[in-house]
Every structure is written in C-alpha cells, then in structure tokens.
Protein backbone atom coordinates (compact mmCIF):
# COMPACT_ATOMS: atom_id res chain seq x y z
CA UNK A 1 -139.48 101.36 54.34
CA UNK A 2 -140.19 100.93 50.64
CA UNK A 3 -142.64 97.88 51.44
CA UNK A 4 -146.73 97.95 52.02
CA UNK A 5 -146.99 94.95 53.17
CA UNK A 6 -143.61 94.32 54.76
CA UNK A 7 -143.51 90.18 53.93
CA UNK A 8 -147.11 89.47 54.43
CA UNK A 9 -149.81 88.86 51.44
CA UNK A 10 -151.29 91.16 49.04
CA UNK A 11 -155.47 91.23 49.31
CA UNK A 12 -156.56 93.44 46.27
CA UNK A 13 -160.42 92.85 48.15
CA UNK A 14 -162.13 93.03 45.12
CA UNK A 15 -165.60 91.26 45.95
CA UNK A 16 -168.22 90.84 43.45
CA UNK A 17 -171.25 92.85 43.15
CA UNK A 18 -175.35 91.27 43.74
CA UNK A 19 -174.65 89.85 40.08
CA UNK A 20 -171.68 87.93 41.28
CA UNK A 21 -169.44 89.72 38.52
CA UNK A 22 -166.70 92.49 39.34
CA UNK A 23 -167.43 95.79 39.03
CA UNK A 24 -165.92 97.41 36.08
CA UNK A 25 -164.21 100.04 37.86
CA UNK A 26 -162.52 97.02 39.57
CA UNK A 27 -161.90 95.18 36.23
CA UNK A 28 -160.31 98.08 34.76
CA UNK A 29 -157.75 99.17 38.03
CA UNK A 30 -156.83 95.17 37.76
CA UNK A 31 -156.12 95.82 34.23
CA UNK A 32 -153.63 98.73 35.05
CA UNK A 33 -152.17 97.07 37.75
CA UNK A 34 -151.85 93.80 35.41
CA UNK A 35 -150.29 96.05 32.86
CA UNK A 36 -147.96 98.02 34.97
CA UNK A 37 -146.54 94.33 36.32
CA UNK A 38 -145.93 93.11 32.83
CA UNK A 39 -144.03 96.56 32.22
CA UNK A 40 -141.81 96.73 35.43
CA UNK A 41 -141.30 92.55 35.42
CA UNK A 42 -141.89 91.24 32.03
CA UNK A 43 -138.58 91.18 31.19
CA UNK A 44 -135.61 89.57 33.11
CA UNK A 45 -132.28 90.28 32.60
CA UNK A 46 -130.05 87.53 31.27
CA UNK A 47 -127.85 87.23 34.63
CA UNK A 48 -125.46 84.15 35.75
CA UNK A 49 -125.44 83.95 39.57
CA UNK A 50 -122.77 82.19 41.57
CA UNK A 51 -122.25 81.31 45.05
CA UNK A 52 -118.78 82.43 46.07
CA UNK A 53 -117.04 79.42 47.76
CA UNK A 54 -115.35 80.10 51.25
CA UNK A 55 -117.84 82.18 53.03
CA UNK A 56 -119.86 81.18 56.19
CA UNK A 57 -123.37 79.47 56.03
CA UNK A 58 -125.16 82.37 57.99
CA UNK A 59 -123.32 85.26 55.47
CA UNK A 60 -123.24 83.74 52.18
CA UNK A 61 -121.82 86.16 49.42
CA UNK A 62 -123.85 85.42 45.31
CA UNK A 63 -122.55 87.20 42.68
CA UNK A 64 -124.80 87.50 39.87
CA UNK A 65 -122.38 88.88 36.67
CA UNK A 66 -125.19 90.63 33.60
CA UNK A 67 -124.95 89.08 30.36
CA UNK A 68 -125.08 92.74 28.81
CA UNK A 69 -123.73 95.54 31.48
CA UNK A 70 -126.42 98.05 31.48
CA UNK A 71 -126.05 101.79 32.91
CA UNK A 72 -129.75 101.19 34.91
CA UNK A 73 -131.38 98.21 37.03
CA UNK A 74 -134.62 98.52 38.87
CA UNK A 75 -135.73 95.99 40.68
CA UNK A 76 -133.39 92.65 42.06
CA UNK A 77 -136.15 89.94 43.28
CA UNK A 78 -134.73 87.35 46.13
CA UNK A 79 -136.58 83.92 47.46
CA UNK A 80 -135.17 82.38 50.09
CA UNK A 81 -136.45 78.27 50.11
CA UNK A 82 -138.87 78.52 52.37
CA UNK A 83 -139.61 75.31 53.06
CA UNK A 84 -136.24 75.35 55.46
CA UNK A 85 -137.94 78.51 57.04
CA UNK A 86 -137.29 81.99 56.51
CA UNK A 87 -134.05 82.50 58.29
CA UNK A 88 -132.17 85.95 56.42
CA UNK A 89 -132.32 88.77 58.72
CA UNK A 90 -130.43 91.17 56.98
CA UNK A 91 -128.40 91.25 53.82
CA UNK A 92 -127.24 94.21 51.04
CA UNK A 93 -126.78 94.75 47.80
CA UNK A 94 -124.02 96.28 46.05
CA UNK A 95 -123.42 97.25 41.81
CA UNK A 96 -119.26 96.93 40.18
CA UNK A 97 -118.65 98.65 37.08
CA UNK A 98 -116.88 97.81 34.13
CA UNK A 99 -113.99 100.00 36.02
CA UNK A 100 -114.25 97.77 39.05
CA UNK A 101 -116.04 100.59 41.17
CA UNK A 102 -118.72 99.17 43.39
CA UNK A 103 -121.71 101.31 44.67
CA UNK A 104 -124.54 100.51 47.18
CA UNK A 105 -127.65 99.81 45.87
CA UNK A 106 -129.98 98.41 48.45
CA UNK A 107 -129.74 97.15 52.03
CA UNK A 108 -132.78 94.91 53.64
CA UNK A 109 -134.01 92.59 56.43
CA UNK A 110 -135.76 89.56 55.96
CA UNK A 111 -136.49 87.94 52.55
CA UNK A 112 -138.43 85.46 52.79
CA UNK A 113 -140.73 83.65 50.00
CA UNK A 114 -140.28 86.71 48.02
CA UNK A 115 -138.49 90.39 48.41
CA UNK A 116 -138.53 92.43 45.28
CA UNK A 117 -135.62 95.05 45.99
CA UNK A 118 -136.58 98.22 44.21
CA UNK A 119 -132.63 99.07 43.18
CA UNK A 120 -132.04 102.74 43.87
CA UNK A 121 -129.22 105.16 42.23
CA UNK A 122 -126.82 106.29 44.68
CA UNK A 123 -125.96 109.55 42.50
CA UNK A 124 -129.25 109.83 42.30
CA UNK A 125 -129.59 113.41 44.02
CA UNK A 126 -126.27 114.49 42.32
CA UNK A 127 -126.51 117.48 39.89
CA UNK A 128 -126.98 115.27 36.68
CA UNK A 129 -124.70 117.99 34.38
CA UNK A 130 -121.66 116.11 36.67
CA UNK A 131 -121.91 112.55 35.66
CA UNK A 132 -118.43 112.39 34.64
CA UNK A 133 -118.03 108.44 33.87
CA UNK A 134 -120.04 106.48 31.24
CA UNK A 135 -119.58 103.01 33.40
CA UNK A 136 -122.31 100.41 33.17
CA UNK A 137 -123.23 98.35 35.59
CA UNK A 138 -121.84 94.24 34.80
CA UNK A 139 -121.92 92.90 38.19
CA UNK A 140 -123.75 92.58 41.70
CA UNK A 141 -123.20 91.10 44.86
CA UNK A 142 -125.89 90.04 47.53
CA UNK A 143 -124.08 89.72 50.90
CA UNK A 144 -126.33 88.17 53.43
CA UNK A 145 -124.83 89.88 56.22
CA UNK A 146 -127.14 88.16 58.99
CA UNK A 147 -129.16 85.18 59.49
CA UNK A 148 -130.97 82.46 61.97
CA UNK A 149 -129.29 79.64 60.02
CA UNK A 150 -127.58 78.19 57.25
CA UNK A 151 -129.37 80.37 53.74
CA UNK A 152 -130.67 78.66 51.14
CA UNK A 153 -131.39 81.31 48.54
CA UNK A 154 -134.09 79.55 46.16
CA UNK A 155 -133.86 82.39 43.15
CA UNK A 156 -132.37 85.82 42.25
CA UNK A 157 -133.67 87.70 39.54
CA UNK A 158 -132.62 90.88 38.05
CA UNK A 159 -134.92 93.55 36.47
C-alpha cells in the first residue's frame, strides 16, 4: 500500500511551545513540506475528461484525453462527491499511446473525498538501454471496476 493514512486525515501535530508560537524546527519542516507540495502539485495538466456513455452506474468508464501527450505522469488525483457517500470500492487506471498501446498504471480501492494515485511506470524495472519506442502518453482511462452504488466522480486531475 502506497498510502499512510489509507483515507483518513492528515494530523501534522505541530503544537505550540510555552510562548504559544511554533517551534522553528516545526516552521521550517512545514516549509519543506509546503514546498515539496507546490513542486509535485503546482501544476495540473491541461486534461479534458469524459464520461463514456453506455456503461453501468456501479462501473463507470472516464476518459481523460492530455492536451499535450507527455512521455511521464505522476500523480492522477480522484474525488468521488461525497456528499452521496463514498461508494467506489475498487477501480484502475490505465495510459494509451499515441500508437494506441495501453499500459497499466495504477489499480486502487476506495476513493473517497480524495485519492491521489501516485502513477507508476510499468517498464519501470526494464533495462532502460531497451526502450525501443518514443510513444507519449495522450490518453487515460479510470474504470471503476466496483462499487456500493451509482459513482458520482466529483473531479479528476492529472499531474
């Protein structure tokens, strides 16, 4: 599992000292982490997502086509509306190519308010010397592939 808190809240418990002021070892570890947020999620990829017509309610398929195909994505951030509960059990994630090949990227449970899907390479653990295609990725498909109820997917971002 690639989660800490697997769908629950983030406490940074950083209380203040007898002054009521933070520490400045805290202030400066906030910093990093503020910086290293704005650096992984500052900037979104330009991304049109559609909801392809036809499929059930519980297994909706979105395909979210890139503006700009690029060879790299990290991170693919889901909300689900939670006002109408949380109701995705499981769902996957899958890259097409400029050539029309398609490779796995991510497969999860639950989603929730938020799930940021760190994106990983398939070829990853290949012997880089073989990459023998210079393909970029211009598509992805979420495939809810198992849920309570009807989804209502509130956002999809791409990093």
């Amino acid at each position: 599992m690639d989660s800490v808190g697997a769908n629950t809240c983030l406490n940074l418990n950083v209380p203040p000292n007898r002054e009521g002021l933070i520490d400045e070892r805290d202030r400066k570890r906030l910093r990093e982490l503020g910086e290293l947020i704005r650096q992984e999620f500052g900037t979104e990829l330009a991304a049109s997502v559609e909801k392809v017509p036809g499929a059930p309610a519980t297994q909706p398929v979105y395909t979210i086509t890139l503006e700009h195909p690029v060879e790299e994505l990290k991170y693919l951030v889901l909300k689900e509306e939670i006002e109408k509960g949380q109701r995705v059990e499981s769902f996957r994630i899958t890259a097409e190519s400029g050539s029309g090949k398609l490779y796995p990227l991510y497969q999860g449970t639950c989603i929730g308010h938020k799930k940021i899907c760190q994106l990983h390479d398939p070829f990853a653990l290949q012997n880089p010397l073989i990459r023998d295609s210079d393909d970029k990725i211009s598509k992805l498909t979420v495939q809810i592939t198992a849920a309570r109820d009807e989804v209502f997917l509130k956002e999809i971002k791409v990093y």
